[in-house]
Protein backbone atom coordinates (compact mmCIF):
# COMPACT_ATOMS: atom_id res chain seq x y z
CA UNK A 1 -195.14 84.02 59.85
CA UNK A 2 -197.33 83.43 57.24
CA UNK A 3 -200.43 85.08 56.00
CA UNK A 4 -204.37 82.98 56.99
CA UNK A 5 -205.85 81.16 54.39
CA UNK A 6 -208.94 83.24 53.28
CA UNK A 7 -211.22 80.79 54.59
CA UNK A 8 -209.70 81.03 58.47
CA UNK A 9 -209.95 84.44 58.16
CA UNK A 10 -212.95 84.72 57.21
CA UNK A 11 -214.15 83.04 60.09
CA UNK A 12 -212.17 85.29 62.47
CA UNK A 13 -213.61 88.62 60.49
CA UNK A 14 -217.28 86.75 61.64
CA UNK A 15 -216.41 85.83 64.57
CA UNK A 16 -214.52 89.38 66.06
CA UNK A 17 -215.44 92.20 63.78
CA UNK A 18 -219.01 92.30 64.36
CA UNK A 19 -217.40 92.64 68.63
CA UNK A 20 -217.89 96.09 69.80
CA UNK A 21 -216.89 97.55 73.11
CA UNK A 22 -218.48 94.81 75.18
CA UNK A 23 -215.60 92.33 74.78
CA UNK A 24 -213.26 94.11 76.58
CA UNK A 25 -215.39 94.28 79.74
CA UNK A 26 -213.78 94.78 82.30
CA UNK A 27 -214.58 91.96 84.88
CA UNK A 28 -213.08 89.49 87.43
CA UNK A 29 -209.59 91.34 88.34
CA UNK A 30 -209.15 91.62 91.94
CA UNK A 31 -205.02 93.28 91.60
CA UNK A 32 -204.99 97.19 92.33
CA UNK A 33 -204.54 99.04 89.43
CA UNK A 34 -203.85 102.66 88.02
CA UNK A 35 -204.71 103.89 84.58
CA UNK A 36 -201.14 104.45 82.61
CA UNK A 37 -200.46 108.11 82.23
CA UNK A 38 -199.71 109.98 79.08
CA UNK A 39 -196.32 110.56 80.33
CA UNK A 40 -194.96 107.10 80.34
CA UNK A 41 -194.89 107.54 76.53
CA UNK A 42 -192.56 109.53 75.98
CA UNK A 43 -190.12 108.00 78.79
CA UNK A 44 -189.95 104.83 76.10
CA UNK A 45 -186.52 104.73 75.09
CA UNK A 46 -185.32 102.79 71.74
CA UNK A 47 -181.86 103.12 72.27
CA UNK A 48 -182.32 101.10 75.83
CA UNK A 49 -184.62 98.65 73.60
CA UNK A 50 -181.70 98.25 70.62
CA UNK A 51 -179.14 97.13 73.99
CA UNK A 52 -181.75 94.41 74.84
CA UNK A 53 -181.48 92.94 71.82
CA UNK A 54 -177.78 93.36 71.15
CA UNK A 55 -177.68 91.72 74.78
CA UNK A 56 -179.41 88.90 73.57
CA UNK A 57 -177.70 88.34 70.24
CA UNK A 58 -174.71 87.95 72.15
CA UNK A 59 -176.25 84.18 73.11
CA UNK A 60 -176.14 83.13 69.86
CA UNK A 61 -179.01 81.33 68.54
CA UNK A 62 -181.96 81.06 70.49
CA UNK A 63 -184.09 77.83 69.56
CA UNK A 64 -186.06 76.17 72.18
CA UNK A 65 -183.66 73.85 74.24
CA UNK A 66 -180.80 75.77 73.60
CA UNK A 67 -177.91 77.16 75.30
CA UNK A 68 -178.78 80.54 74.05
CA UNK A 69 -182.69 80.57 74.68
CA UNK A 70 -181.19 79.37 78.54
CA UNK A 71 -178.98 82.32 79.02
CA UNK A 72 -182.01 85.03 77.37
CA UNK A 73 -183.95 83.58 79.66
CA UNK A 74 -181.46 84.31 82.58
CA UNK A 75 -180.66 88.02 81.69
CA UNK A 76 -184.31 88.18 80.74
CA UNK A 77 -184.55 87.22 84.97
CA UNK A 78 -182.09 89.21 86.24
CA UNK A 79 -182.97 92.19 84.38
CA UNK A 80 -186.47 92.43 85.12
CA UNK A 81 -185.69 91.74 88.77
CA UNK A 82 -183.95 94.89 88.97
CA UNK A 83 -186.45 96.52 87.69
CA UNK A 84 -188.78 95.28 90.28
CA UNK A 85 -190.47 92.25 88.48
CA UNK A 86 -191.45 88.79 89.27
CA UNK A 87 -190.71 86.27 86.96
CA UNK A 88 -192.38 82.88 86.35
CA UNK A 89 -191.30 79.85 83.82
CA UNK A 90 -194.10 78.23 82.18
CA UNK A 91 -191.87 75.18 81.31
CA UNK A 92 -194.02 71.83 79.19
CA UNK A 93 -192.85 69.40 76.69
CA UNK A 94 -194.41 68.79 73.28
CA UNK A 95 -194.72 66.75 70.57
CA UNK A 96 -193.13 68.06 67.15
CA UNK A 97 -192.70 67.62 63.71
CA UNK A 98 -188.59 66.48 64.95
CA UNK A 99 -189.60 64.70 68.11
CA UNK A 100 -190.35 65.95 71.62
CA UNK A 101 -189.24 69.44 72.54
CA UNK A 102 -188.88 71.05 75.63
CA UNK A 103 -190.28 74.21 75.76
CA UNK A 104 -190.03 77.26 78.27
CA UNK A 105 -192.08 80.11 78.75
CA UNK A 106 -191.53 83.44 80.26
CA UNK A 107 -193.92 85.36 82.55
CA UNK A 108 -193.44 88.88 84.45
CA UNK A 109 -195.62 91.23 86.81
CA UNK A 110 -194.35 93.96 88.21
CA UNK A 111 -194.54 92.97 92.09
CA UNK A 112 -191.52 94.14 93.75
CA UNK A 113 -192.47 93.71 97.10
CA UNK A 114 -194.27 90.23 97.35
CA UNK A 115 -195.11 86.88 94.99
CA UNK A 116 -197.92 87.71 92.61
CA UNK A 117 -201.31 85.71 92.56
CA UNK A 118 -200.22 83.70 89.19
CA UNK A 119 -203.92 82.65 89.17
CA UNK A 120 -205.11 86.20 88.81
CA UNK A 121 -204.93 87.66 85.48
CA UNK A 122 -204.34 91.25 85.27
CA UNK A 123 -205.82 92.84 82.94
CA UNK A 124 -203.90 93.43 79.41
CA UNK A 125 -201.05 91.07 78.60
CA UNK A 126 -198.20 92.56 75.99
CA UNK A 127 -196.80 89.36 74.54
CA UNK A 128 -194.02 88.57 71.69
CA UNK A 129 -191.82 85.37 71.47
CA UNK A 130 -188.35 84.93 72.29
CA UNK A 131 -187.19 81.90 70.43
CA UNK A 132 -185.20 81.77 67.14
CA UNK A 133 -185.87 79.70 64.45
CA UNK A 134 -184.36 76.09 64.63
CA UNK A 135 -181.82 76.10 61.24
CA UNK A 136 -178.74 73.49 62.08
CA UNK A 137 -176.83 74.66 58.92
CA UNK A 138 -176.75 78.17 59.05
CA UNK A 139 -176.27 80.93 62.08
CA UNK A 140 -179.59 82.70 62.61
CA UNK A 141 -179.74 85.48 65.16
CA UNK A 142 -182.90 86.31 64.82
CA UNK A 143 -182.13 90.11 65.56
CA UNK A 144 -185.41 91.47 64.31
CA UNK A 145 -187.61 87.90 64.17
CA UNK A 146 -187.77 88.49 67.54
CA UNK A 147 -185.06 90.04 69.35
CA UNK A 148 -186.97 93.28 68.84
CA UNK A 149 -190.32 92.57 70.50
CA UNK A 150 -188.03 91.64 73.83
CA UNK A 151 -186.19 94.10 73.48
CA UNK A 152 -189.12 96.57 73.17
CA UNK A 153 -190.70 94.81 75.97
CA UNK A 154 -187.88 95.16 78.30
CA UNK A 155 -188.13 98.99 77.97
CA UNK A 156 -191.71 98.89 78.54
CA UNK A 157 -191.06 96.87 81.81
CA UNK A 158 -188.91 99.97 82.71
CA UNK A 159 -191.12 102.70 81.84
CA UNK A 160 -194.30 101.13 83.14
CA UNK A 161 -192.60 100.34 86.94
CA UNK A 162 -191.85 103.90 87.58
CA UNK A 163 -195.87 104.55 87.33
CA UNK A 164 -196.56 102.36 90.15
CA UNK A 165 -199.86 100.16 90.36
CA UNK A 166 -200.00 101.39 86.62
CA UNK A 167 -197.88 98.65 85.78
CA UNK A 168 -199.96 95.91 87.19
CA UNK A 169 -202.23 96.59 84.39
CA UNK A 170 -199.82 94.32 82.33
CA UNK A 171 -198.48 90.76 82.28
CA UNK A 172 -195.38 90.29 80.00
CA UNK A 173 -195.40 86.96 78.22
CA UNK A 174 -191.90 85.96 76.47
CA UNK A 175 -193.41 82.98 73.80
CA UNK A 176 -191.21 80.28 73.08
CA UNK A 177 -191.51 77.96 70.32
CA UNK A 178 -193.16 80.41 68.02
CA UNK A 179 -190.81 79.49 65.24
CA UNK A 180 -191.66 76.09 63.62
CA UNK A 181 -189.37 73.30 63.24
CA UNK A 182 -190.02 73.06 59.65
CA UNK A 183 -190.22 75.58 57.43
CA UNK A 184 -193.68 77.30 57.44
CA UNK A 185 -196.14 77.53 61.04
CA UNK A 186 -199.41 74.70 60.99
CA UNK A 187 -201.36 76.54 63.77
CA UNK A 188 -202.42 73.31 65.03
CA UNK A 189 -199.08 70.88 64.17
CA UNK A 190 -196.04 72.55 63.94
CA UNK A 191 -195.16 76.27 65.36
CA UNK A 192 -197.06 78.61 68.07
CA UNK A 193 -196.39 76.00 70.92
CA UNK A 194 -195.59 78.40 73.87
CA UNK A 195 -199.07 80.48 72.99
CA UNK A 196 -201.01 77.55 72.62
CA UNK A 197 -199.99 75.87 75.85
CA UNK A 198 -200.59 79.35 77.45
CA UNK A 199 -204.06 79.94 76.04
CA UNK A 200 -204.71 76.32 77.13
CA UNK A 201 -203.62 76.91 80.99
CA UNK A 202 -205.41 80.16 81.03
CA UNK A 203 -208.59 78.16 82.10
CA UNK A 204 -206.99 78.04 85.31
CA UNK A 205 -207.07 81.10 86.34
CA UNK A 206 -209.41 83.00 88.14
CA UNK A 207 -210.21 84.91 85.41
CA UNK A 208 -209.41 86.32 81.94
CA UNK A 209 -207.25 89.19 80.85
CA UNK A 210 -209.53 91.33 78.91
CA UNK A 211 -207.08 91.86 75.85
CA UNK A 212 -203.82 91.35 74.60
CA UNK A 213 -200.94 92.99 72.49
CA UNK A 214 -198.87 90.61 70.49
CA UNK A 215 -195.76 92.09 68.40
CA UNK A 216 -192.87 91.08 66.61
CA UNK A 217 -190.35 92.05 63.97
CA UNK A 218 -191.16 95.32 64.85
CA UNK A 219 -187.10 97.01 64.68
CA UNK A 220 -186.79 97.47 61.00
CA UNK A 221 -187.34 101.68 60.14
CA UNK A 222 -187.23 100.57 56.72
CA UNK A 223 -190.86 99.00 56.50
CA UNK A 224 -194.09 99.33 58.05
CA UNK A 225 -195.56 98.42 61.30
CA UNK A 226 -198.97 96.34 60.44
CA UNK A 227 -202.03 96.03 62.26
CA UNK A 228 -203.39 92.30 61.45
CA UNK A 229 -206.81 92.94 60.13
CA UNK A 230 -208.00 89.49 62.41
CA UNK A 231 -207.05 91.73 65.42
CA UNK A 232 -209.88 93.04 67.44
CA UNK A 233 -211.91 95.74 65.65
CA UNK A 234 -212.09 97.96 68.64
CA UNK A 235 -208.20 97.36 69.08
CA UNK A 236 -207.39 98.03 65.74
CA UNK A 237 -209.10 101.55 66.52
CA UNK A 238 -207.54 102.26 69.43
CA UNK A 239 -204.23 101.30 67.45
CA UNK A 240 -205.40 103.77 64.60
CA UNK A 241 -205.98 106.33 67.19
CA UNK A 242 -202.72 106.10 68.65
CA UNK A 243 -201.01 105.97 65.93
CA UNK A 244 -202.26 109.76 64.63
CA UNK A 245 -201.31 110.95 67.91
CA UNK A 246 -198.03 109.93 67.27
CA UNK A 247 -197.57 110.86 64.11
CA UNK A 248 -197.07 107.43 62.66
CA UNK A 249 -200.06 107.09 60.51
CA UNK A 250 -197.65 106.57 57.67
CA UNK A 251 -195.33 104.13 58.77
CA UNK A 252 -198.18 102.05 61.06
CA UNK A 253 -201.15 100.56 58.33
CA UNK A 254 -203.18 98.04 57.98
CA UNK A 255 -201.85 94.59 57.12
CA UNK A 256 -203.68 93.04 53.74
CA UNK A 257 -205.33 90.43 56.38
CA UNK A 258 -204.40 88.08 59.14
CA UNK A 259 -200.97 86.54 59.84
CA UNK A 260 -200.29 83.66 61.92
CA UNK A 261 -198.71 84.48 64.94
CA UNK A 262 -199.05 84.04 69.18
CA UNK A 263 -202.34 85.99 68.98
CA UNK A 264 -204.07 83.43 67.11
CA UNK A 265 -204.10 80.96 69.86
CA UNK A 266 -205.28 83.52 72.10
CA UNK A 267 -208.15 84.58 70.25
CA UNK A 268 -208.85 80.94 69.19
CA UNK A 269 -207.67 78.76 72.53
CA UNK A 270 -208.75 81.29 75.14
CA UNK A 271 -211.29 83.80 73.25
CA UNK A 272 -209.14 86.97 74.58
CA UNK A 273 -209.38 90.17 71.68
CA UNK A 274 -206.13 90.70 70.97
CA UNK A 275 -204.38 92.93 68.51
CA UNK A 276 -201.22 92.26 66.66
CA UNK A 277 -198.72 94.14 65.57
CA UNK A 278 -196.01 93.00 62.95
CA UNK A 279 -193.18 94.58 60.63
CA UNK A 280 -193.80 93.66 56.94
CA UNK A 281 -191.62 91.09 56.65
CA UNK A 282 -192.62 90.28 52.74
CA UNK A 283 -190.71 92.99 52.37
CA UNK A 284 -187.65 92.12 54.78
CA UNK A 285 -184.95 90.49 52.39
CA UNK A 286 -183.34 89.09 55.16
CA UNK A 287 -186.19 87.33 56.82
CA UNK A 288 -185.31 83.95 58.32
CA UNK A 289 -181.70 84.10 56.62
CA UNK A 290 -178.15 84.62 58.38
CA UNK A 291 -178.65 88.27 57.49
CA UNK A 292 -181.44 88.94 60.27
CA UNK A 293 -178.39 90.73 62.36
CA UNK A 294 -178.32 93.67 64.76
CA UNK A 295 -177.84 95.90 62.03
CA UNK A 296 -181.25 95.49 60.46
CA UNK A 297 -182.50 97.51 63.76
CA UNK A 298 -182.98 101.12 64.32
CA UNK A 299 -183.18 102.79 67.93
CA UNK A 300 -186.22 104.90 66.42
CA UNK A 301 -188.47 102.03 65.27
CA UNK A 302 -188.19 100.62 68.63
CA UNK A 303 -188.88 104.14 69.71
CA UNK A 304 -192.06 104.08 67.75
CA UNK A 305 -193.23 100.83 68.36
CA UNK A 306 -192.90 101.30 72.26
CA UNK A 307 -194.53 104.39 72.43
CA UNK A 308 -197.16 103.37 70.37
CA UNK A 309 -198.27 100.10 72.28
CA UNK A 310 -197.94 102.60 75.54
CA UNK A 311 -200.18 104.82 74.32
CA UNK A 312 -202.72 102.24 73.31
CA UNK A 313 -202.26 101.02 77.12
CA UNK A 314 -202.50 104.70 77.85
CA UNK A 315 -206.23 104.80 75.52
CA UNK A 316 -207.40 101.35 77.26
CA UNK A 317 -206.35 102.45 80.85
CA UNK A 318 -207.89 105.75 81.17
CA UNK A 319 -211.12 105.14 80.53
């Protein structure tokens, strides 16, 4: 990740912060839905978020095309079949800055009983990326950059399908190719492929989510959870909000502006308000290095990033 250039986000402070309440109108959905309780927050659990990831570390590296993104996807799968999901692989190739790459990916409603209507959007999609960054001479689990956004979204897979037709208020979208194959994201050239190929096929559908949720690096009780000041301004409230209500206002604050990450397609590609959430990984030591390991995590920041994108749901939801 890397922080906009003033000038891009500049444009995106024109172009969303003078949005009020009217862009997250609520039109088009035709899938049943319940508002998400209060009480689903506090069923999060960051100790059954921290085994997610530990799960997944056990795969080794996770670039795109690899043997480890394969099996995450696979006990990404399995798991949320149990838990009464539907799973969908959003699988293209693209063009990169090392050739053509294969690229894969994940989508989940909760639809235990029948196929979803992939063509119908529901209404709030809680998206992070799954991939590891591509480094051929070193190890890099990527235990935090992003092991902990799946992990977290995992959990909230669990909590939200014991609340019924609340959880078809969300579509869970596992990003790959997030990471670029060089060193630093182009949003147009070299990183952010899985979002952009996403907000691209959105078009498709029947209609448009009405917001999104994008996190990652978010497992790390040693630094803050940001709010990227390019996300929506009414999101960024409702993210303020929740936060008091939680008692996080000190450890959740606002980023010093935008950062590149799978929201920006989204907001850009598809025009969907979308708020991101991020650790501060300027201040991460171990960021993109071998030492991004399982140890960096804490069952309590997982804990508190959970609950707190619940309880935005929770905000959005019950009207």
């Amino acid at each position: 990740m890397t922080y906009l250039p003033r000038l891009g986000l500049a444009f995106l402070f024109f172009l969303f912060q003078s949005c009020g309440e009217e862009d997250l109108q609520k039109e088009g959905a035709s899938i049943p839905t319940a508002p998400i309780p209060k009480e689903a927050v506090t069923e999060f659990s960051g100790d059954n978020a921290l085994q997610h990831v530990a799960a997944i570390n056990e795969f080794g590296p996770r670039p795109a095309e690899s043997e480890g993104y394969q099996k995450s996807l696979r006990y990404l799968e399995k798991t949320l079949k149990k838990l009464g999901w539907k799973t969908k692989r959003q699988s293209f190739p693209s063009s990169t800055p090392i050739g053509t790459v294969n690229f894969t990916n994940l989508l989940a409603r909760h639809s235990p009983d029948r196929e979803p209507d992939w063509l119908v959007s529901p209404p709030y999609l809680l998206g992070g990326h799954l991939d590891s960054k591509r480094y051929p001479e070193i190890i890099f689990l990527g235990a935090n950059d992003s092991g902990s956004s799946t992990g977290v979204m995992v959990e909230v897979a669990r909590v939200l399908s014991q609340h019924g037709d609340s959880a078809n208020q969300v579509e869970l979208i596992f990003f790959d190719g997030e990471e670029a194959m060089l060193k630093s994201i182009d949003p147009k050239r070299d990183g952010l492929y899985g979002s952009r190929y996403f907000a691209g096929h959105l078009k498709s559908r029947k209609n448009k989510p009405y917001a999104g949720i994008i996190i990652d690096l978010v497992g790390d009780d040693k630094v803050p959870l940001l709010i990227g000041l390019d996300s929506h301004q009414n999101l960024q409230s409702h993210a303020r909000v929740a936060a008091r209500s939680l008692n996080l206002q000190k450890s959740v604050i606002n980023a010093s502006g935008g950062i590149i990450d799978d929201h920006v397609p989204l907001i850009n590609g598809a025009n969907i308000p979308c708020l991101h959430l991020i650790g501060d990984f300027q201040k991460m030591p171990y960021w993109h290095t071998k030492d991004d390991t399982i140890d960096k995590l804490s069952p309590q920041a997982l804990k508190n990033c959970g609950q707190l994108v619940l309880k935005i749901l929770h905000q959005l939801t019950a009207g």
